[in-house]
C-alpha atoms as a PDB file:
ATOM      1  CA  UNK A   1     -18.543  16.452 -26.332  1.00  0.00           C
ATOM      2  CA  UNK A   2     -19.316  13.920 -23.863  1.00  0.00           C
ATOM      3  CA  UNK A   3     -19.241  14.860 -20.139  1.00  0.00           C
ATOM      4  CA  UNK A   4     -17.764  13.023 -17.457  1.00  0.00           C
ATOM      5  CA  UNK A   5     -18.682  13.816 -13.525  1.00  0.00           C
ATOM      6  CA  UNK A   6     -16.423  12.545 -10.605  1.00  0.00           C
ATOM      7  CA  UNK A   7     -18.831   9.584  -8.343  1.00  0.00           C
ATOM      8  CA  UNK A   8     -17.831  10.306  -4.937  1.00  0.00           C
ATOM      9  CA  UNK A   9     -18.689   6.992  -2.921  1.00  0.00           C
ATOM     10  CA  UNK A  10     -17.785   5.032  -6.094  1.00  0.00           C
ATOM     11  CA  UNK A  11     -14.380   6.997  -6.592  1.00  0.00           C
ATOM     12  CA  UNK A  12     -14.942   6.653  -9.976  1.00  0.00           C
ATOM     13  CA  UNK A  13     -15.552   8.575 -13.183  1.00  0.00           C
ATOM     14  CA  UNK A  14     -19.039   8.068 -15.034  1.00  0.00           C
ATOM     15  CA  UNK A  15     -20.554   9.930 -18.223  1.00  0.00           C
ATOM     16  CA  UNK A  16     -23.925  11.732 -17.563  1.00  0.00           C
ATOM     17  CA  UNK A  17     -25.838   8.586 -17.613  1.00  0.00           C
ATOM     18  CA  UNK A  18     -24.345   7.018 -15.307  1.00  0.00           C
ATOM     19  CA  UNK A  19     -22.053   4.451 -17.577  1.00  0.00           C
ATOM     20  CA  UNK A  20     -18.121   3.682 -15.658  1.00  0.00           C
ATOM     21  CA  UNK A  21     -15.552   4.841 -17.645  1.00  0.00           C
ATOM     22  CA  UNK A  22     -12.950   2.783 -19.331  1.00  0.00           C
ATOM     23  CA  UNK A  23     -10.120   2.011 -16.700  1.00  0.00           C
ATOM     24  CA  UNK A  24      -7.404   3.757 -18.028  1.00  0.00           C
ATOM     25  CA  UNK A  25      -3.897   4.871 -16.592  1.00  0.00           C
ATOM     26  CA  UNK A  26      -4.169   8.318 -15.798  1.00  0.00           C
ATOM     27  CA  UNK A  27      -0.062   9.004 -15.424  1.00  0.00           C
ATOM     28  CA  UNK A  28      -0.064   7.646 -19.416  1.00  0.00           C
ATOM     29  CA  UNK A  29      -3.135   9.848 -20.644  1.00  0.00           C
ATOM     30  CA  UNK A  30      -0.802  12.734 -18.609  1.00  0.00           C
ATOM     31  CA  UNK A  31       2.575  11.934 -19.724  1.00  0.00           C
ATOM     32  CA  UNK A  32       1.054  12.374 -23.539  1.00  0.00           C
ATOM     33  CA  UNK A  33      -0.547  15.418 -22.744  1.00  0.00           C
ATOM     34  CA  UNK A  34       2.759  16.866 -21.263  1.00  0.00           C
ATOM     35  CA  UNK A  35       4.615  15.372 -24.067  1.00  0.00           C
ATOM     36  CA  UNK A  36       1.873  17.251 -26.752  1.00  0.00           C
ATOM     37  CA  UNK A  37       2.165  20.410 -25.275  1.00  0.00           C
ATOM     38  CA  UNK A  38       6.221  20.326 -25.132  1.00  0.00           C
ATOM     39  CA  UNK A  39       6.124  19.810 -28.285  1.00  0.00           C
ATOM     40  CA  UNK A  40       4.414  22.662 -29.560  1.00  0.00           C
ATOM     41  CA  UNK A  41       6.813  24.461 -27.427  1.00  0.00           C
ATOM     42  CA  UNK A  42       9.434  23.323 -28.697  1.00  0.00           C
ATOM     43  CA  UNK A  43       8.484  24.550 -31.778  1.00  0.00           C
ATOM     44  CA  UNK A  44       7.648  28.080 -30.942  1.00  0.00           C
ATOM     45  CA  UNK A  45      10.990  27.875 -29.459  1.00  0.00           C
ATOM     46  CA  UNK A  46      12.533  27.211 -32.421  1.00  0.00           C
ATOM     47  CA  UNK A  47      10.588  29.595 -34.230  1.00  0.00           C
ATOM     48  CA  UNK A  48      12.004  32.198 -31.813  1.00  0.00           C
ATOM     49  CA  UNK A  49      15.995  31.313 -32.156  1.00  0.00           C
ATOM     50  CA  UNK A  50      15.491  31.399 -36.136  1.00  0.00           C
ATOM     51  CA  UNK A  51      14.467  35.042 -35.910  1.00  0.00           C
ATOM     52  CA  UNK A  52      10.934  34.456 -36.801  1.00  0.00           C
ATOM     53  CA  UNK A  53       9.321  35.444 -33.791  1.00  0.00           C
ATOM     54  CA  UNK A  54       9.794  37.789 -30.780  1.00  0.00           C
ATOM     55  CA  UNK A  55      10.585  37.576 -27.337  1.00  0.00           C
ATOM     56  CA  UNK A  56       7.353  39.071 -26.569  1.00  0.00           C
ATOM     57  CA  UNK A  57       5.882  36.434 -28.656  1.00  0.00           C
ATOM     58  CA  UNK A  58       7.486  33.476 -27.576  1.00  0.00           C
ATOM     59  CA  UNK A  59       6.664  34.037 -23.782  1.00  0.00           C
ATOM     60  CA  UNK A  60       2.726  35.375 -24.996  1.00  0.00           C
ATOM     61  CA  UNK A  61       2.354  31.659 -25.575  1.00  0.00           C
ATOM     62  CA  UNK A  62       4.258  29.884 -23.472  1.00  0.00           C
ATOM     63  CA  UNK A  63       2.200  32.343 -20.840  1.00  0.00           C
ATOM     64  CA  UNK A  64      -0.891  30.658 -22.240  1.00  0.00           C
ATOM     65  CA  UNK A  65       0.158  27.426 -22.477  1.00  0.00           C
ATOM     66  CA  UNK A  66       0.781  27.662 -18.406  1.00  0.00           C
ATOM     67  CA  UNK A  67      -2.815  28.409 -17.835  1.00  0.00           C
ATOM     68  CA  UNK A  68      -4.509  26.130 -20.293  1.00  0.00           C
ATOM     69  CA  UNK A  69      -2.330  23.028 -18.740  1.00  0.00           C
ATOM     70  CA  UNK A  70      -2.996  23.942 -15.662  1.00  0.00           C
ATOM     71  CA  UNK A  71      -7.343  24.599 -15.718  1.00  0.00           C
ATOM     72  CA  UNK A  72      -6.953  21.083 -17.357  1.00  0.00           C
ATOM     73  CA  UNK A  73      -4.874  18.891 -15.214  1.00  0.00           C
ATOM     74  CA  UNK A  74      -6.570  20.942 -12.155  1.00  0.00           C
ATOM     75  CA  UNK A  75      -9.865  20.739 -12.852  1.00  0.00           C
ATOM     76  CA  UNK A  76      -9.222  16.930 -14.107  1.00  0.00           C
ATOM     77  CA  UNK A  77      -8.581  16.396 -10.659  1.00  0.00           C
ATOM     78  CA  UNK A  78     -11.741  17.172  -9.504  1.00  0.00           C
ATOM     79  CA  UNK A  79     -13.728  15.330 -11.639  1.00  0.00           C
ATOM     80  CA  UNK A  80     -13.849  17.927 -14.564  1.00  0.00           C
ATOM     81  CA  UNK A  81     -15.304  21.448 -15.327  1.00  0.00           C
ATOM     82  CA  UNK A  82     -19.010  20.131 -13.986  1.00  0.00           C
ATOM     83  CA  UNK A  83     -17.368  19.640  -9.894  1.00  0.00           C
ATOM     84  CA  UNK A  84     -15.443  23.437 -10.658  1.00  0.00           C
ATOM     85  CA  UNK A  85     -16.124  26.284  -8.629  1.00  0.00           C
ATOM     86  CA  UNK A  86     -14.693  29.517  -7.217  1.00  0.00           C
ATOM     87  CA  UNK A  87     -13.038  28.075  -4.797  1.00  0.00           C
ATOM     88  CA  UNK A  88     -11.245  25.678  -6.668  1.00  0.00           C
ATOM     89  CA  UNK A  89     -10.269  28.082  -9.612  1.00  0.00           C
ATOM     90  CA  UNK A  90      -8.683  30.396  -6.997  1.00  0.00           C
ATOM     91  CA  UNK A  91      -6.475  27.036  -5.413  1.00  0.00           C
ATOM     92  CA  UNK A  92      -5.454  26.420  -9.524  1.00  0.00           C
ATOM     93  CA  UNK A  93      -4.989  30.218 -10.314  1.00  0.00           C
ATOM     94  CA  UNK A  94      -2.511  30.638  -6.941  1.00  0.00           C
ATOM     95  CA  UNK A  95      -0.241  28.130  -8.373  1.00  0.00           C
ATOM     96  CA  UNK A  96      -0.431  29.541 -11.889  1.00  0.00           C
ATOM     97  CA  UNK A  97       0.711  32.609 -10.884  1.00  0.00           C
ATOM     98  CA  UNK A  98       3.441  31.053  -9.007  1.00  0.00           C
ATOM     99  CA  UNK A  99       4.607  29.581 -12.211  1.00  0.00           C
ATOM    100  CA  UNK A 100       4.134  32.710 -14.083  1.00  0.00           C
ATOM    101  CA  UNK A 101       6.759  34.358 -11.457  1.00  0.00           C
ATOM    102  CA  UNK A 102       8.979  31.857 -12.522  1.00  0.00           C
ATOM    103  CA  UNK A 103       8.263  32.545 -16.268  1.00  0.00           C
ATOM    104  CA  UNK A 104       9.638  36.352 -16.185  1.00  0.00           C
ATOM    105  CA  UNK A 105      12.726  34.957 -14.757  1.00  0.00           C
ATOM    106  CA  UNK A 106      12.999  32.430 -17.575  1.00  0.00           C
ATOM    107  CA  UNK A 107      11.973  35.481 -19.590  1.00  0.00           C
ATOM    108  CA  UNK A 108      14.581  37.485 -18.224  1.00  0.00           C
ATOM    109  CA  UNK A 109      17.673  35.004 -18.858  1.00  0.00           C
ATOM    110  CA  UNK A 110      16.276  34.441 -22.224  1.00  0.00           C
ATOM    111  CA  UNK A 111      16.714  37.934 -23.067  1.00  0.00           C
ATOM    112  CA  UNK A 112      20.082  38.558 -21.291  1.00  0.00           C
ATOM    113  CA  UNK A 113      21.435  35.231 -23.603  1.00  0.00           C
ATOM    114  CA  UNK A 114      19.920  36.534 -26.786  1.00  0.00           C
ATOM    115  CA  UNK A 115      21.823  40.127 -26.132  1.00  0.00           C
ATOM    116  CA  UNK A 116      25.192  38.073 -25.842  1.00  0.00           C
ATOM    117  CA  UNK A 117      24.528  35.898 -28.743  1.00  0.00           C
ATOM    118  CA  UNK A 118      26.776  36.157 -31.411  1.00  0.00           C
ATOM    119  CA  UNK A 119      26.812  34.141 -34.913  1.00  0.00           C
ATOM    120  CA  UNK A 120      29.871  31.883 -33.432  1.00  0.00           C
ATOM    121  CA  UNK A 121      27.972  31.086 -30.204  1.00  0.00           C
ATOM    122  CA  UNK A 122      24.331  31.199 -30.999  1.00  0.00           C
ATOM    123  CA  UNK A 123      21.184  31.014 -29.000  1.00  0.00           C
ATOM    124  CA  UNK A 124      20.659  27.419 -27.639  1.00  0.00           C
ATOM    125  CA  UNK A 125      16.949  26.019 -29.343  1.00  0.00           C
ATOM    126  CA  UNK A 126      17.788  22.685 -27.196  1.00  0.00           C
ATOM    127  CA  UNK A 127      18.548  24.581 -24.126  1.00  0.00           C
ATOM    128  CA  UNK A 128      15.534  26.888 -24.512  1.00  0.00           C
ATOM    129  CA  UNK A 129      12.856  24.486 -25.427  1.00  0.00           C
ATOM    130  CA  UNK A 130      14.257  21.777 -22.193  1.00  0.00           C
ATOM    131  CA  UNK A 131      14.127  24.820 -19.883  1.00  0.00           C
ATOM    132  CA  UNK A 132      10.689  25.710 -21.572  1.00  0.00           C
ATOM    133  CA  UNK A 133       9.055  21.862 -21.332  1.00  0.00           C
ATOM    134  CA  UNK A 134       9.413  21.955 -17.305  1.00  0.00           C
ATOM    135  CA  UNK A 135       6.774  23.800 -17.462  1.00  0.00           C
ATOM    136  CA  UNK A 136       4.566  21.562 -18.725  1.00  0.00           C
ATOM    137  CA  UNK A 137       5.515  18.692 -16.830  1.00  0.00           C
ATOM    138  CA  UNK A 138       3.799  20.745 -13.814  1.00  0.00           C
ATOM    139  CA  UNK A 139       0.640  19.352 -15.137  1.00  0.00           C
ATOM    140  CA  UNK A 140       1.178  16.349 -13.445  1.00  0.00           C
ATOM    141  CA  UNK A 141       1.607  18.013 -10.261  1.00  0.00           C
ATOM    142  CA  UNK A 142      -1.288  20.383 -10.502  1.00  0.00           C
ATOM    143  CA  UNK A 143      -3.377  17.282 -10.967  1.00  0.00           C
ATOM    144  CA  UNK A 144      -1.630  15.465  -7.535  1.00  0.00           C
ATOM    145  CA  UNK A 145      -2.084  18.649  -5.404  1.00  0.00           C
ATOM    146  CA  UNK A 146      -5.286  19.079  -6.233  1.00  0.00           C
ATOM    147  CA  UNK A 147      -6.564  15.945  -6.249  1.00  0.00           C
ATOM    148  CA  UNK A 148      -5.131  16.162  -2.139  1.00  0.00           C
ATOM    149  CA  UNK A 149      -7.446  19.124  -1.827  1.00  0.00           C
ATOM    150  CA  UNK A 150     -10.308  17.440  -3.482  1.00  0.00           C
ATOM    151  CA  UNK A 151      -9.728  14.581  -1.009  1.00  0.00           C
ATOM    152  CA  UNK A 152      -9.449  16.735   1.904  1.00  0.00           C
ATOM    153  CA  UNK A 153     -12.472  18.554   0.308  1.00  0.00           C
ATOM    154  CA  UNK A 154     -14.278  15.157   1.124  1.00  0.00           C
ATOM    155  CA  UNK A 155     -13.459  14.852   4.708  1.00  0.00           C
ATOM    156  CA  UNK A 156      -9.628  12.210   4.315  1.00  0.00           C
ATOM    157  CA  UNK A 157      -7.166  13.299   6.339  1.00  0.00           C
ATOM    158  CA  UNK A 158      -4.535  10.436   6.194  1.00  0.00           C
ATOM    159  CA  UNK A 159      -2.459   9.747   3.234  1.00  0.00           C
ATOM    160  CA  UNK A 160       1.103   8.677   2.495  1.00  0.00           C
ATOM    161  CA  UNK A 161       3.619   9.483  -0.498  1.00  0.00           C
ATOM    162  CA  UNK A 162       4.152   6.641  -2.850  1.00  0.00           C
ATOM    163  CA  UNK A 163       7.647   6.488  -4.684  1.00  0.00           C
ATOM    164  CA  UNK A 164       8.838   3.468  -6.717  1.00  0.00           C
ATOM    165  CA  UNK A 165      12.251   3.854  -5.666  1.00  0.00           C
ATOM    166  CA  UNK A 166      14.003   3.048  -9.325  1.00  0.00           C
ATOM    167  CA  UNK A 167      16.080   5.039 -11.309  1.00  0.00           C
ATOM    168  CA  UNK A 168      14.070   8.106 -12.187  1.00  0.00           C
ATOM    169  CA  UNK A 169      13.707   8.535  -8.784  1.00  0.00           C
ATOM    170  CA  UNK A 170      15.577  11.345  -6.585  1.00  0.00           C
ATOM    171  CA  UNK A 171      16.846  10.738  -3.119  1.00  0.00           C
ATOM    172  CA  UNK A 172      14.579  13.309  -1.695  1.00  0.00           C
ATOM    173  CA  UNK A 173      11.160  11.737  -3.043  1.00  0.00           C
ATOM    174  CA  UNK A 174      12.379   8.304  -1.987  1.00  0.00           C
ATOM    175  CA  UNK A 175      13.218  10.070   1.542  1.00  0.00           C
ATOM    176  CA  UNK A 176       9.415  11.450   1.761  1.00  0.00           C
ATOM    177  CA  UNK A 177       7.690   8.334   0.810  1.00  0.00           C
ATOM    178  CA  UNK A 178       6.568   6.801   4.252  1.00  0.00           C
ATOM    179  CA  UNK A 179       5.041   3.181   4.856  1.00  0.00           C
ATOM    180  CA  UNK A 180       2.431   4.624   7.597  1.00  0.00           C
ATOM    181  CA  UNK A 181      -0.553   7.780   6.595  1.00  0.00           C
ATOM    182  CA  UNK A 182       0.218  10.698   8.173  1.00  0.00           C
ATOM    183  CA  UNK A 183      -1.811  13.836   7.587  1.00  0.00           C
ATOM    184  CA  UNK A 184      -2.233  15.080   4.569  1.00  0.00           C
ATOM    185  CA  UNK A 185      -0.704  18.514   5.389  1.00  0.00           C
ATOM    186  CA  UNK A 186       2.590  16.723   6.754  1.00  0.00           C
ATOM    187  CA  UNK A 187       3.137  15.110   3.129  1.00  0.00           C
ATOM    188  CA  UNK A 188       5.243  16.382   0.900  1.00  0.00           C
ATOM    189  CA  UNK A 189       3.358  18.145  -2.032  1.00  0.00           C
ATOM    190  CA  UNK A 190       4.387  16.720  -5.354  1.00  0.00           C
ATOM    191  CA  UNK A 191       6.553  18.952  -7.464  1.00  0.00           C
ATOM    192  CA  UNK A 192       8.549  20.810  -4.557  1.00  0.00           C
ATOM    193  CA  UNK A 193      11.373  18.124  -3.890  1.00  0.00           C
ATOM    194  CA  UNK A 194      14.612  17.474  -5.729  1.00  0.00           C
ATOM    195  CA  UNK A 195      13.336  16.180  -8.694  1.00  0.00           C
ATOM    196  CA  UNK A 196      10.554  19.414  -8.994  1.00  0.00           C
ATOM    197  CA  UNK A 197       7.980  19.136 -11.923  1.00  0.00           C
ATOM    198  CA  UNK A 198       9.617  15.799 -13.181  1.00  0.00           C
ATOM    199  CA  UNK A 199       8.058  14.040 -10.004  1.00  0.00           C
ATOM    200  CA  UNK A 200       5.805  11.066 -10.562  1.00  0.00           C
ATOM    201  CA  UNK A 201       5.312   9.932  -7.223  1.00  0.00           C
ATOM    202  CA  UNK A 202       1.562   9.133  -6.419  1.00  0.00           C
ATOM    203  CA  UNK A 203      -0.221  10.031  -3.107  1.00  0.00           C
ATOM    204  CA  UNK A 204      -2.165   7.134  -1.294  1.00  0.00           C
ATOM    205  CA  UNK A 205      -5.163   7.799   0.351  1.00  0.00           C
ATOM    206  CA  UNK A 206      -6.552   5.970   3.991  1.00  0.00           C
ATOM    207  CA  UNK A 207     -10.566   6.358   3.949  1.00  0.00           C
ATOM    208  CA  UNK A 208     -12.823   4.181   6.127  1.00  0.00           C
ATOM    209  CA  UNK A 209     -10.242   1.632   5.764  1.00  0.00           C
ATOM    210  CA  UNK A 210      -9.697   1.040   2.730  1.00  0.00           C
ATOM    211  CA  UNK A 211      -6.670   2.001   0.267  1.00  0.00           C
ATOM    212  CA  UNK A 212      -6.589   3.656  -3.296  1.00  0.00           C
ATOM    213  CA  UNK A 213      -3.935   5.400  -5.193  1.00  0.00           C
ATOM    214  CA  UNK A 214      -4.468   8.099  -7.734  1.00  0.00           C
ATOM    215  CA  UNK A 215      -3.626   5.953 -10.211  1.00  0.00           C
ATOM    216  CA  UNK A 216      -6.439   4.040  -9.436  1.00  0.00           C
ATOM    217  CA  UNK A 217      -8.662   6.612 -10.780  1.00  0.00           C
ATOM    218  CA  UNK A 218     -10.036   6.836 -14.349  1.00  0.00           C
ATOM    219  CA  UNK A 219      -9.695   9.327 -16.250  1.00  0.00           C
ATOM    220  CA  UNK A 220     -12.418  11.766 -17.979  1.00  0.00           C
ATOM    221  CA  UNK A 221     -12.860  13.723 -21.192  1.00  0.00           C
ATOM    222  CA  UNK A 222     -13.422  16.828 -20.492  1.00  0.00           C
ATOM    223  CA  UNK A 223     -13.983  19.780 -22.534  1.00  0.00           C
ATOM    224  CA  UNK A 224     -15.601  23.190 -23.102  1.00  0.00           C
ATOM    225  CA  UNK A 225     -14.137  26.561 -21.936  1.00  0.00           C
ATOM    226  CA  UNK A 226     -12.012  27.069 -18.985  1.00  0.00           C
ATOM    227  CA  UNK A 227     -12.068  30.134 -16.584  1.00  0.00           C
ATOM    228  CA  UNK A 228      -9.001  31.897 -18.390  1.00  0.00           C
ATOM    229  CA  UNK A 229     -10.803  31.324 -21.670  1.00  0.00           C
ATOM    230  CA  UNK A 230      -9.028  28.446 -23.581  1.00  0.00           C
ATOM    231  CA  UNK A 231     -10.232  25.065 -24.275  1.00  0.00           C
ATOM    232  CA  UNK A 232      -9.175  22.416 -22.040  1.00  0.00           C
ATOM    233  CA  UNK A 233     -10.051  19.385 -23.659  1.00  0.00           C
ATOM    234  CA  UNK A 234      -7.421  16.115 -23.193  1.00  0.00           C
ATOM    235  CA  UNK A 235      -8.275  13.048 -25.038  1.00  0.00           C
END
């Protein structure tokens, strides 16, 4: 497995010797990821309203899932598992267990809807598996926040939200986008408006000058063994 390592003056991502990556969109390599792992839970999902699985089950893996999507989009963000430390496995593991908080509620409702469940009015696999794939859309904005704390890691303190302003957009994120940087802590972290994990606004960043997105940054393969013990390989 090749290894890729984040090229701060650059702003680019390079392989160990020193080769640019392919330029790449980083929202499309995400969106696939996202749309991978719904998938799969989608399936469990439907595994679970057939009868073939538990509750317990069910939520063992979506709990997983959580944690592997979010080491990877996370630690994408700072140039992969090489640039990790402490520090930035505790920001990552804070907002993990913010969305496992919201998991035992999901958990919760599940259960209350399968005791009420009757053969006429059945458990709802679509319902379930929608409410399920939310969460991992939040890889995209685990990657956003924390590529703002990598930047503010670096020393940038002025950035500004970027929102296309079409139809997937909601009227909060098209409120928060701003034509001037501001400070970093005054914008609006992606994922917390209207539109929640389904955000794909992008953060712009001011340094010496010049402009970039986060778009504008290629994307890395990385691989090997997270903290919480799962592989986090995209490709």
């Amino acid at each position: 497995m090749k290894r890729w390592l984040w090229d701060k003056k650059s702003r680019i991502y390079r392989d160990v010797s020193g080769v640019r990556l392919p330029k790449r969109a980083l929202a499309k390599d995400l969106d696939e990821y996202i749309e991978s792992i719904s998938d799969g839970m989608a399936l469990q999902v439907a595994e679970y309203t057939a009868g073939r699985i538990s509750t317990a089950a069910l939520f063992n893996f979506l709990e997983r899932e959580v944690r592997l999507l979010h080491a990877a989009s996370g630690s994408i963000a700072y140039g992969g598992l090489e640039q990790m430390d402490a520090t930035k496995w505790e920001r990552i593991e804070q907002r993990v267990f913010q969305e496992l908080s919201y998991l035992t509620q999901f958990r919760g409702d599940v259960a209350q809807a399968a005791a009420l469940a009757t053969p006429e009015n059945p458990l709802s696999t679509e319902g379930i598996a929608n409410r399920a794939g939310l969460y991992a859309e939040a890889a995209y904005s685990e990657y956003m926040v924390q590529t703002v704390e990598r930047e503010a890691d670096e020393g940038v303190t002025l950035g500004r939200r970027i929102c296309e302003s079409d139809g997937a957009s909601c009227e909060e994120c098209v409120a928060a986008a701003t034509e001037e940087f501001i400070p970093l802590e005054d914008i609006e972290e992606i994922g917390t408006l209207q539109c929640m994990n389904n955000c794909r606004c992008e953060i712009e960043f001011s340094i010496e000058g010049q402009e970039f997105r986060t778009s504008d940054i290629f994307q890395g393969v990385i691989g090997g063994q997270d903290e919480f013990g799962g592989d986090v390989t995209i490709q």
